[in-house]
Protein backbone atom coordinates (compact mmCIF):
# COMPACT_ATOMS: atom_id res chain seq x y z
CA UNK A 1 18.83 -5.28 5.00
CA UNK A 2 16.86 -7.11 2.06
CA UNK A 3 18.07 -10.73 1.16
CA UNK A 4 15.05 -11.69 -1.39
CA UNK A 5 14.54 -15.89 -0.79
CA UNK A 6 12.10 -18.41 0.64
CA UNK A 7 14.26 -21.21 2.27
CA UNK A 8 14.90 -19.03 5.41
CA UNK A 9 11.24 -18.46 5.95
CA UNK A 10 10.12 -22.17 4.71
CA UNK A 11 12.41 -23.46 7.33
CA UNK A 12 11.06 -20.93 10.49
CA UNK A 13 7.47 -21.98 9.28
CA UNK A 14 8.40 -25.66 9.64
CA UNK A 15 10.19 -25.32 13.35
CA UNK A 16 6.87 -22.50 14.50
CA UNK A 17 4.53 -25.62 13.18
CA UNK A 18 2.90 -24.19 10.05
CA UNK A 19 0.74 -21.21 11.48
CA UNK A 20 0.54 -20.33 8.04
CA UNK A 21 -1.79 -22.90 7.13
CA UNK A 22 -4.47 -21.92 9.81
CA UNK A 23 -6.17 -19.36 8.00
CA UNK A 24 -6.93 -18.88 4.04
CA UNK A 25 -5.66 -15.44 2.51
CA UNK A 26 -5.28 -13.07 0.23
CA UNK A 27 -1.92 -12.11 -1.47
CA UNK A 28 -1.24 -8.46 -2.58
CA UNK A 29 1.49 -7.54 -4.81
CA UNK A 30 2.08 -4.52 -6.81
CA UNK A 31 4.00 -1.49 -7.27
CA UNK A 32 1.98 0.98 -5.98
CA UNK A 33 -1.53 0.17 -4.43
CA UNK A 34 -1.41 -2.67 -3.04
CA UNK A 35 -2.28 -1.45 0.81
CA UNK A 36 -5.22 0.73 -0.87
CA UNK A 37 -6.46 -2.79 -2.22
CA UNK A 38 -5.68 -4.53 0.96
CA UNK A 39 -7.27 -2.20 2.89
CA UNK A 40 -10.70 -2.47 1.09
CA UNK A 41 -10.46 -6.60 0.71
CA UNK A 42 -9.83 -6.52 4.46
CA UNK A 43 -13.02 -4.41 4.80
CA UNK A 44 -15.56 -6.20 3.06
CA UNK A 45 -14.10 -9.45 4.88
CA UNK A 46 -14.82 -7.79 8.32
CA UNK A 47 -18.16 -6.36 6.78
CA UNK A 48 -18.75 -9.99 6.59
CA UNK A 49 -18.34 -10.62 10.03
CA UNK A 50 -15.12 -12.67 8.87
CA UNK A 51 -12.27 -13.14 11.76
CA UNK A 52 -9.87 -10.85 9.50
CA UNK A 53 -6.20 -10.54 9.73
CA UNK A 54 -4.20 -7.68 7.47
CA UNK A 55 -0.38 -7.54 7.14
CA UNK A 56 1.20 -4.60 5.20
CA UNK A 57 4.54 -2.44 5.41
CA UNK A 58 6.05 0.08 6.19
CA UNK A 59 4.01 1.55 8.99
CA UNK A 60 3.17 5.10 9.42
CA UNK A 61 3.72 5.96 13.45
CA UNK A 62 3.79 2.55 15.25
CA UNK A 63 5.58 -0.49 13.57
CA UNK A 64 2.63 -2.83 15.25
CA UNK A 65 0.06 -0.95 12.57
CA UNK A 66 1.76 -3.69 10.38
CA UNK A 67 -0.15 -6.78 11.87
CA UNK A 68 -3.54 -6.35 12.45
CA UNK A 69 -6.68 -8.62 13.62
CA UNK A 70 -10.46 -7.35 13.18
CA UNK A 71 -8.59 -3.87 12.44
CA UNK A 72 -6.53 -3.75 15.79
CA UNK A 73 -3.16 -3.76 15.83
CA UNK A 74 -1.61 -6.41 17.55
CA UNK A 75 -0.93 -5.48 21.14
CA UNK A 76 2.58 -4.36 22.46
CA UNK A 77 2.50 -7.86 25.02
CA UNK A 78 2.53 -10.29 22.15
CA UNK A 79 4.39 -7.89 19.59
CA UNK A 80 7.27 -8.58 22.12
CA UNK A 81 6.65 -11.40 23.24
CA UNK A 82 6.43 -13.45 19.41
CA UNK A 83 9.52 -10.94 18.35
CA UNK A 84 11.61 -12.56 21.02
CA UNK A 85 10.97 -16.05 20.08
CA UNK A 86 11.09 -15.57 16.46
CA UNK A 87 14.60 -13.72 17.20
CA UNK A 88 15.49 -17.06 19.42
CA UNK A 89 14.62 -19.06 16.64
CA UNK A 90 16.66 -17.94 13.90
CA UNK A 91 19.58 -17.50 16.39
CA UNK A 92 19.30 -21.00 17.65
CA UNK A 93 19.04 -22.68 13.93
CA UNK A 94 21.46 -19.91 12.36
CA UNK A 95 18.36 -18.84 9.73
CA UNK A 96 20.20 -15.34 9.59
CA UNK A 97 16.07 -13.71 8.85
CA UNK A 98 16.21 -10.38 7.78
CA UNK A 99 13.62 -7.74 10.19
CA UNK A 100 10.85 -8.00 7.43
CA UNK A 101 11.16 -12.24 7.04
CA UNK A 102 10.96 -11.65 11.49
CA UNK A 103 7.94 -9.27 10.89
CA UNK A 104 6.10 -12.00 8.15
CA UNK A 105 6.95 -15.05 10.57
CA UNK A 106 4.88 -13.24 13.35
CA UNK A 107 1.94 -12.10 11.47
CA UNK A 108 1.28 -15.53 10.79
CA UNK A 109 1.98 -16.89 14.12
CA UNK A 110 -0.67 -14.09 15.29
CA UNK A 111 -2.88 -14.83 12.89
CA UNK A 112 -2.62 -18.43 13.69
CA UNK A 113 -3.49 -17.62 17.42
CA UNK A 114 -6.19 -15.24 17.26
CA UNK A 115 -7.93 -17.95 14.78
CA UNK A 116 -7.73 -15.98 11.84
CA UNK A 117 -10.48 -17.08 9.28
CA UNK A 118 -9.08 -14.64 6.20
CA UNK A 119 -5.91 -12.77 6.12
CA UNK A 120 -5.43 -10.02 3.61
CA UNK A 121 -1.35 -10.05 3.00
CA UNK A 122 0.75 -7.32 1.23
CA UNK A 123 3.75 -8.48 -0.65
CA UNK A 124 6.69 -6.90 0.92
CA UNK A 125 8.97 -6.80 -2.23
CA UNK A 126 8.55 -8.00 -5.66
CA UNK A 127 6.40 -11.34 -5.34
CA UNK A 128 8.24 -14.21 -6.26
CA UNK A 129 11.23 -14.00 -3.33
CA UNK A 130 9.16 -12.07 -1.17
CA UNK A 131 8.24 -13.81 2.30
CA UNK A 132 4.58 -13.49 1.95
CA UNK A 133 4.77 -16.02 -0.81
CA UNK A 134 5.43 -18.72 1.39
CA UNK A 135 1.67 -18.48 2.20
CA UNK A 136 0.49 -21.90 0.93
CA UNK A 137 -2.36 -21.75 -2.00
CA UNK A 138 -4.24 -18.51 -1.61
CA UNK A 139 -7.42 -17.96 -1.81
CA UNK A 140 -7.12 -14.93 -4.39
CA UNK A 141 -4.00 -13.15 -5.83
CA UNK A 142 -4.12 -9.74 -6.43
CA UNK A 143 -1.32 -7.52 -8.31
CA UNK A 144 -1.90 -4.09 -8.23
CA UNK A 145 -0.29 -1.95 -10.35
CA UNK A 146 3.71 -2.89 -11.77
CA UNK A 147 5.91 0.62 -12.03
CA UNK A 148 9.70 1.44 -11.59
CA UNK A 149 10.83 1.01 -8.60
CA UNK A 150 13.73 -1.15 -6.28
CA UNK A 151 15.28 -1.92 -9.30
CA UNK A 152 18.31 -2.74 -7.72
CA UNK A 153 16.25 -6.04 -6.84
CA UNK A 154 13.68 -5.98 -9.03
CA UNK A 155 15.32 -4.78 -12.52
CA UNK A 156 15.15 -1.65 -14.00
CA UNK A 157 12.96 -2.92 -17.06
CA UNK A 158 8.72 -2.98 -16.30
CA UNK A 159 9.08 -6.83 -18.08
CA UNK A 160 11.17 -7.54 -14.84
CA UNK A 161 9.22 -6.37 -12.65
CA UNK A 162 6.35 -7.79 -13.63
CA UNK A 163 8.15 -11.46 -13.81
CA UNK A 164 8.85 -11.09 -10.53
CA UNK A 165 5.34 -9.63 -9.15
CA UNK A 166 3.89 -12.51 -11.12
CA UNK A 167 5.51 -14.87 -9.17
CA UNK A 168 2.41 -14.98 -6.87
CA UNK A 169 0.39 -16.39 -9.73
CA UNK A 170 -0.21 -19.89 -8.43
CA UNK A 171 -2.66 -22.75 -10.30
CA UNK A 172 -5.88 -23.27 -8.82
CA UNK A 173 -6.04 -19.34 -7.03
CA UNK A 174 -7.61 -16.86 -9.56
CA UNK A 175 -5.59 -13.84 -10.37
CA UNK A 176 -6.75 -10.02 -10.62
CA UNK A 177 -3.88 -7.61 -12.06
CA UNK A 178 -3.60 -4.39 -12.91
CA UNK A 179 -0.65 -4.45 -16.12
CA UNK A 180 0.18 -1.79 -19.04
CA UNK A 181 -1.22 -3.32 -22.43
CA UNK A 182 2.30 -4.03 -23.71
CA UNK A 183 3.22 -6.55 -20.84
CA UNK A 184 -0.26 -8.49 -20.84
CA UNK A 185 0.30 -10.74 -23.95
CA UNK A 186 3.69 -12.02 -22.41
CA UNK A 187 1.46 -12.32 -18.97
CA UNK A 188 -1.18 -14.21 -20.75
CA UNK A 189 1.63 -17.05 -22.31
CA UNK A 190 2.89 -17.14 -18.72
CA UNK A 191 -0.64 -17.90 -17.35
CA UNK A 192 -1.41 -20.19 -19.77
CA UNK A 193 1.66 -22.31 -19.20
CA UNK A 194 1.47 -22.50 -15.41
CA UNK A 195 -3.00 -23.12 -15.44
CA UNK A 196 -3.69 -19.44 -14.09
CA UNK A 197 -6.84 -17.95 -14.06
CA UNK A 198 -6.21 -14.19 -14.54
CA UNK A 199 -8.53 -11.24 -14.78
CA UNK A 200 -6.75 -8.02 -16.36
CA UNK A 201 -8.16 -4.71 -15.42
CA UNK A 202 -9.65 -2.61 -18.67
CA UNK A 203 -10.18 -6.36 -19.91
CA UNK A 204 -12.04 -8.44 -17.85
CA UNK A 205 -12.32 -6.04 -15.50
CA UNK A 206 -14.17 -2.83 -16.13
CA UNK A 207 -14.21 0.66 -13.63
CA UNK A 208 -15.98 3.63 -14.23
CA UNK A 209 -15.72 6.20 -12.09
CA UNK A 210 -18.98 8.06 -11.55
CA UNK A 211 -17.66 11.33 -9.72
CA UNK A 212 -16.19 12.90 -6.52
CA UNK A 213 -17.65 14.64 -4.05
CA UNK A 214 -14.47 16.04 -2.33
CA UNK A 215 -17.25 17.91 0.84
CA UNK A 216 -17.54 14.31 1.60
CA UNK A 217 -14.68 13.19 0.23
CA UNK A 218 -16.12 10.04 -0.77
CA UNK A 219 -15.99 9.15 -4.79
CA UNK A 220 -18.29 6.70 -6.75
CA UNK A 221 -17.64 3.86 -9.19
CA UNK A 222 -19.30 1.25 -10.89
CA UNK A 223 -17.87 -2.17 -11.98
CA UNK A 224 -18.39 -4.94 -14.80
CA UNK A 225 -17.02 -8.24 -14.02
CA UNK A 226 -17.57 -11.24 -16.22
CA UNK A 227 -21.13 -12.52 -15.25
CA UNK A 228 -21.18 -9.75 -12.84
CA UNK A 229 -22.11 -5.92 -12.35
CA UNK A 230 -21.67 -3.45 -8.84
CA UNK A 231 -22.98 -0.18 -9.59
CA UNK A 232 -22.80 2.35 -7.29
CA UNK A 233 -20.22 1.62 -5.33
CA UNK A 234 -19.18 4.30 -2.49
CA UNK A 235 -15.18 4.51 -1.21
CA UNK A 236 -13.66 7.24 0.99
CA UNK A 237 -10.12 6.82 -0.55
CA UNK A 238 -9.59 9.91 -3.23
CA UNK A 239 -8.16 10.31 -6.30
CA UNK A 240 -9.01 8.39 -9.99
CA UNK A 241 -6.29 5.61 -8.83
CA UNK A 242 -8.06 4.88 -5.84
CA UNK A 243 -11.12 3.93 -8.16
CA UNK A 244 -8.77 1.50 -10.36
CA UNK A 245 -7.44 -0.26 -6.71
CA UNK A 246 -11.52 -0.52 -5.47
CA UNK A 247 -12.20 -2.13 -8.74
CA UNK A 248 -9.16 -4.83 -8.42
CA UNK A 249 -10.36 -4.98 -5.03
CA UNK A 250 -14.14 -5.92 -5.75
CA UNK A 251 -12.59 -8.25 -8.62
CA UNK A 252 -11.02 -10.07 -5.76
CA UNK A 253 -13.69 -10.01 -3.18
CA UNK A 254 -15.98 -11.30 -6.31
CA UNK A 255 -13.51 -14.50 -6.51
CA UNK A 256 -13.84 -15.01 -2.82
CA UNK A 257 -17.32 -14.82 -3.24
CA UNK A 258 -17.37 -17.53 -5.46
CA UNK A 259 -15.09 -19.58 -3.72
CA UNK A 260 -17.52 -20.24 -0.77
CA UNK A 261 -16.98 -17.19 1.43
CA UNK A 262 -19.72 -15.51 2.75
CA UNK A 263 -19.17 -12.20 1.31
CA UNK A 264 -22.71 -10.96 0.23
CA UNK A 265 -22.48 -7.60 -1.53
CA UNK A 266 -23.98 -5.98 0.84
CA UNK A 267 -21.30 -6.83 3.08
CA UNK A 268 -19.04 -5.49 0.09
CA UNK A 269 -20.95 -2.64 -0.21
CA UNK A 270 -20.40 -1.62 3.61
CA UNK A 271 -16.83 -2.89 3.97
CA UNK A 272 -15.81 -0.63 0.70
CA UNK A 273 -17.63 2.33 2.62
CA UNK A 274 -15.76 2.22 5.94
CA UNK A 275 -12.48 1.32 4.40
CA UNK A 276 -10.01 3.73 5.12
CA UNK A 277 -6.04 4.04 4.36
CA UNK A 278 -4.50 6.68 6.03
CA UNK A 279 -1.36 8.50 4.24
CA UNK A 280 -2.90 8.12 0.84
CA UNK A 281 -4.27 11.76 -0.07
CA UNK A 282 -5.56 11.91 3.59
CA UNK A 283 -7.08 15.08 4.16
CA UNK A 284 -6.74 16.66 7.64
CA UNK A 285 -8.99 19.51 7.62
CA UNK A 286 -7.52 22.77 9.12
CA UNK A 287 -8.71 24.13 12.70
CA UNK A 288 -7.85 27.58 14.90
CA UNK A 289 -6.74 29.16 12.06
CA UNK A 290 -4.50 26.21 10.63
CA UNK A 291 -4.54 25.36 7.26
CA UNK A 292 -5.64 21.90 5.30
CA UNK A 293 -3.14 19.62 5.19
CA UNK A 294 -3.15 16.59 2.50
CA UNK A 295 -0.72 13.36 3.30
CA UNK A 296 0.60 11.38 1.10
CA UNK A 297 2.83 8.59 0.95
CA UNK A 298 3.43 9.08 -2.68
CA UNK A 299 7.84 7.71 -3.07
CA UNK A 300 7.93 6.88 -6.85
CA UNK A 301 7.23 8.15 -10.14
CA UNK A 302 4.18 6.46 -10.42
CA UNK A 303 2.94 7.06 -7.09
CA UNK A 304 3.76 11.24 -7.73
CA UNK A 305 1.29 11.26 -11.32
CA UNK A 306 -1.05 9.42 -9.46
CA UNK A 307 -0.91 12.11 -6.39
CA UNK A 308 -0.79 15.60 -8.92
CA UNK A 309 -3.60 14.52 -10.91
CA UNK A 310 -5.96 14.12 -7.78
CA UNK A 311 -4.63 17.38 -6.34
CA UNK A 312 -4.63 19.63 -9.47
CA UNK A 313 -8.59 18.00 -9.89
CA UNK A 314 -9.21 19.06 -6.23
CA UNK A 315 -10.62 21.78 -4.40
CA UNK A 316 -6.87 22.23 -2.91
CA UNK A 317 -5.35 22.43 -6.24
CA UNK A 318 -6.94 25.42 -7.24
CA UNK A 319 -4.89 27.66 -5.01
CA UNK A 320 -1.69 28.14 -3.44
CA UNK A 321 0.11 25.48 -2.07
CA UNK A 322 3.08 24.80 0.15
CA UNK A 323 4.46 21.58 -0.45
CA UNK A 324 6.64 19.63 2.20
CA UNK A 325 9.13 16.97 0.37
CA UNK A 326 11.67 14.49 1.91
CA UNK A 327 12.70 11.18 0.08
CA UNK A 328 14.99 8.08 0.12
CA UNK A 329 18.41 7.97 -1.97
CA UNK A 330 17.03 5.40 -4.31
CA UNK A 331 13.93 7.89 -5.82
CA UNK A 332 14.02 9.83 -9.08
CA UNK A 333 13.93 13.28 -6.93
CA UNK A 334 14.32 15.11 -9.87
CA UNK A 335 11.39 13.91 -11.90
CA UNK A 336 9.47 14.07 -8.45
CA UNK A 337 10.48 17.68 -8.10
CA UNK A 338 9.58 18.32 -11.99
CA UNK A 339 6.16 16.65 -11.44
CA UNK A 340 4.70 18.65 -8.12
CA UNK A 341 6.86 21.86 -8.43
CA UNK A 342 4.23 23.80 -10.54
CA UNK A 343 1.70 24.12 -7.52
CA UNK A 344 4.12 24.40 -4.98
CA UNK A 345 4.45 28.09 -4.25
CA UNK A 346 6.86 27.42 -1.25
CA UNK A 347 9.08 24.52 -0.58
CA UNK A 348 9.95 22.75 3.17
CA UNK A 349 12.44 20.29 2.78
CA UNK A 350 12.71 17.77 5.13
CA UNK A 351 15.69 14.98 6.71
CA UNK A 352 13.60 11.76 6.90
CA UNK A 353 14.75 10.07 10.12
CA UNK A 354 16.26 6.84 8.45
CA UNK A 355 20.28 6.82 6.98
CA UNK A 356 18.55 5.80 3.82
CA UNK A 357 17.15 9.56 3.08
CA UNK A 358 18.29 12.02 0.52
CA UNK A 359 19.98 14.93 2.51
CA UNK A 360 18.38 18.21 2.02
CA UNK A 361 21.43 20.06 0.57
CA UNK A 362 20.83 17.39 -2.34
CA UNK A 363 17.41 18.11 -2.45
CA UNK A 364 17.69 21.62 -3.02
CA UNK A 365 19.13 21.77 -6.67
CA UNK A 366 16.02 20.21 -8.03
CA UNK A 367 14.04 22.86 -6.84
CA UNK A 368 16.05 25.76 -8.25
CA UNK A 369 13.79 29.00 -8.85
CA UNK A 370 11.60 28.23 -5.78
CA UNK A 371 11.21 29.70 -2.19
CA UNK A 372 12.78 26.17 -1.00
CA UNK A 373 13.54 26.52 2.77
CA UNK A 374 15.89 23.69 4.41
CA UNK A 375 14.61 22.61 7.92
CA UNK A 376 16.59 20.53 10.32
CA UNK A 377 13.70 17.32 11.21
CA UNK A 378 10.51 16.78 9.59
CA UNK A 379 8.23 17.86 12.48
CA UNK A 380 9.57 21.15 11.78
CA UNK A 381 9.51 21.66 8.01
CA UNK A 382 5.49 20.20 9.01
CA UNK A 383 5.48 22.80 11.58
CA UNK A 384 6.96 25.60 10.02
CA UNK A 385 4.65 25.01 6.80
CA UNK A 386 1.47 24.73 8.73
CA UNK A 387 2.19 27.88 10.62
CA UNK A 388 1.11 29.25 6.96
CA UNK A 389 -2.24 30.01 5.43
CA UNK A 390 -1.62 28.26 2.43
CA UNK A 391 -2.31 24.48 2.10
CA UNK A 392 0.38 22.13 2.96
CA UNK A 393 1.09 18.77 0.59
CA UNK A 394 2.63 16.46 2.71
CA UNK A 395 4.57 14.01 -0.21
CA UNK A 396 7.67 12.03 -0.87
CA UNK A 397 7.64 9.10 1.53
CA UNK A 398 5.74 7.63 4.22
CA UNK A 399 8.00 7.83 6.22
CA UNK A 400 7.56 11.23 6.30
CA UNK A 401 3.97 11.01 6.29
CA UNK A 402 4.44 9.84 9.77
CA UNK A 403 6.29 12.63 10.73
CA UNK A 404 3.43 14.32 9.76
CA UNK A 405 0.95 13.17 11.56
CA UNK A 406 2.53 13.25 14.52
CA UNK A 407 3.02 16.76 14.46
CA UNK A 408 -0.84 17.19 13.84
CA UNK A 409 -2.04 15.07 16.28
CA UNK A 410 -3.44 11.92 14.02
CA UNK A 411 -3.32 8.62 14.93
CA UNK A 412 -3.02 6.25 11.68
C-alpha cells in the first residue's frame, strides 16, 4: 500500500528519539538511476574509510539488501528485532505506517546504532512525500534522471514529476540533477526562489564517455565540473547511462568534498572502481555449456531505451538472443515489447510472484509473430531459456531479476 505523506514518519522519528539526526546523508531521487548513483556515492564514502550506511528499494533476493552498513546488510537479529518495535510503535500511537515508511524508520534507527558517519539514501517514491525526505538538511541532493512512471501518484505529465522529485531541493544542500532541457528553465525559477544551489548535467556538469571494454566489462569516463576536472575515471556498471549516473555521482561526491568530508579523489577513484549494482545489465558469464545471461531490472520506458542501446552496442547484441520478460500491471508492456522484440529470437514469459504482475496470457498479444512460450513461475521461464545456446536477457522488473538469480546461483 502507498499513502505518500510526512506526518506519520515525523511523528515515529520524534517517539524513536531522532536517529535521523545521527549521521549526515545523501538523498537520491530520480526516475531511473538513482541506486546506480547510490551505489557509487556509497563507494567512494567507504573508499574513504567513512562509517557508510546505504538504503535503497526494492531488493533483489533478500528484503535486508535494503539497509546496509559498510556494504553488509543488516543482520536477520536486528532486522527483526527493530521491525517488531517499529510495528509496536505505530500500533500503540495508531500512526497506521505503510511497510516502506516501517522499512525507512529502521534504516535510520540502524544507522543511528551502528554510528553511521554518511548515509547514502534512495528516495522511495517521488521526493517531496516520500519518507526519506524527512532526513533533516542533507549533505548533498542528488536527482537522477525524471521519466514516466507511477503516475497514478506522481502525474502523468514529466513537469509533475519533476515538481515532485524536486521536492528534495532544500536551501543550504547543493543539488546535482539530471533534467530534459525543456523542464530546466522552470527548475531554475524554482531554485532561485527557494536559495538552491543546483548543478544540471550537460550544463554544469559535463561526461564524456571514453569507451567500453565489455572483456572487462569496465567503461571509462571523464568529467568537467565547475573549477574541477576527473579524467579517467574507471566504473564496472555498463551501458552509456551508467556513465551519465557516475558523472551525477562524482558531481555529488565533489560537493561532499567541499563540504569538509574527507573524500580525496583517490578515494573516489577506488570507490567508483569497486562499485557494483547488481541487476543493472549484470552479466553472468555462461559455464558447462550454459549460455551468458544479462539481468536487468529495466520496468519502464526509460529504463527499456536505456537497456537496448547497451545490448544492441554489446558483444551480446550481435547475435541471437532469447529474451525472458515479466512485468507489473502499471508498465507500458506494449512499448516494452515494441522496444526489445527485434533481438529477441525466442520469448519466455514469466508470472512475477507479486498480485501486482501482468498475467502472461496478457502478455502474449504484444508479442504476436514471435516464438513466445508461456511458463508457469519465473525460475522456469529462467530455466527453460538457459537450457538454450542462445543468450538469455533477463528484463522487465526486478522482481524478476531476482527470480533470476536465484535460479543461477548469484547472490546480489
Amino acid at each position: 500500500m502507498i499513502r505518500l505523506g510526512l506526518d506519520r514518519v515525523r511523528r515515529a522519528l520524534a517517539f524513536l528519539g531522532h536517529p535521523e539526526e545521527a549521521f549526515g546523508s545523501v538523498l537520491v531521487a530520480g526516475t531511473n538511476g538513482k541506486g546506480s548513483v547510490s551505489a557509487l556515492v556509497e563507494s567512494a564514502a567507504r573508499a574513504a574509510d567513512l562509517r557508510t550506511g546505504l538504503f535503497t528499494s526494492p531488493h533483489l533476493v533478500d528484503v535486508r539488501e535494503r539497509v546496509r552498513v559498510g556494504g553488509v546488510k543488516i543482520p536477520l537479529k536486528d532486522w527483526r528485532r527493530l521491525s517488531l518495535e517499529i510495528e509496536d510503535l505505530s500500533r500503540r500511537r495508531r500512526l497506521a505506517l505503510t511497510e516502506f515508511e516501517r522499512q525507512t524508520l529502521l534504516a535510520f534507527a540502524w544507522f543511528a546504532a551502528c554510528r553511521v558517519d554518511l548515509a547514502v539514501v534512495e528516495v522511495g517514491l517521488g521526493g517531496r512525500l516520500d519518507a526519506a525526505n524527512t532526513l533533516p538538511l542533507p549533505e548533498v541532493g542528488v536527482i537522477a534522471s525524471i521519466g514516466h512512471d507511477h503516475k497514478e501518484w506522481l502525474g502523468s505529465a514529466l513537469h509533475d514529476v519533476y515538481f515532485e522529485k524536486r521536492g528534495i531541493a532544500r536551501s543550504g544542500a547543493p543539488l546535482v540533477q539530471s533534467v530534459p532541457p525543456a523542464l530546466r528553465r522552470e527548475g531554475d525559477r524554482d531554485y532561485l526562489k527557494r536559495d538552491v544551489s543546483a548543478w544540471t548535467l550537460g550544463r554544469e556538469i559535463q561526461a564524456h564517455h571514453r569507451g567500453t571494454n565489455w572483456a572487462r566489462r569496465r567503461q571509462r569516463l571523464d568529467v568537467s565540473l565547475p573549477g574541477a576536472d576527473y579524467r579517467g575515471l574507471e566504473i564496472g556498471l555498463l551501458g552509456g547511462h551508467q556513465v551519465q549516473n557516475a558523472a551525477l555521482a562524482l558531481a555529488a561526491c565533489h560537493h561532499l568534498r567541499r563540504r569538509g568530508w574527507p573524500l580525496t579523489e583517490a578515494a573516489i577513484r577506488d570507490g567508483f572502481a569497486s562499485a557494483a549494482w547488481p541487476g543493472r545489465f549484470q552479466v553472468v558469464p555462461g559455464v558447462r555449456g550454459r549460455p551468458d545471461a544479462i539481468l536487468d531490472g529495466a520496468h519502464n520506458l526509460e529504463a527499456v531505451r536505456a537497456l537496448s542501446t547497451a545490448y544492441r552496442a554489446s558483444p551480446w547484441g550481435r547475435g541471437p538472443t532469447t529474451l525472458v520478460f515479466g512485468c507489473l500491471k502499471d508498465k507500458n508492456a506494449a512499448a516494452m515489447a515494441q522496444i526489445l522484440g527485434p533481438f529477441a529470437a525466442r520469448v519466455f514469459l514469466a508470472p512475477l510472484p507479486t498480485p501486482r504482475a501482468r498475467s502472461t496470457s496478457e502478455l502474449r498479444r504484444f508479442w504476436r509473430g514471435r516464438d513466445v512460450r508461456e511458463e508457469p513461475s519465473a525460475a522456469e521461464a529462467v530455466a527453460r531459456a538457459l537450457a538454450g545456446r542462445e543468450t538469455v536477457l533477463v528484463a522487465g522488473s526486478l522482481y524478476l531479476v531476482g527470480e533470476a538469480m536465484k535460479v543461477l546461483g548469484v547472490k546480489p
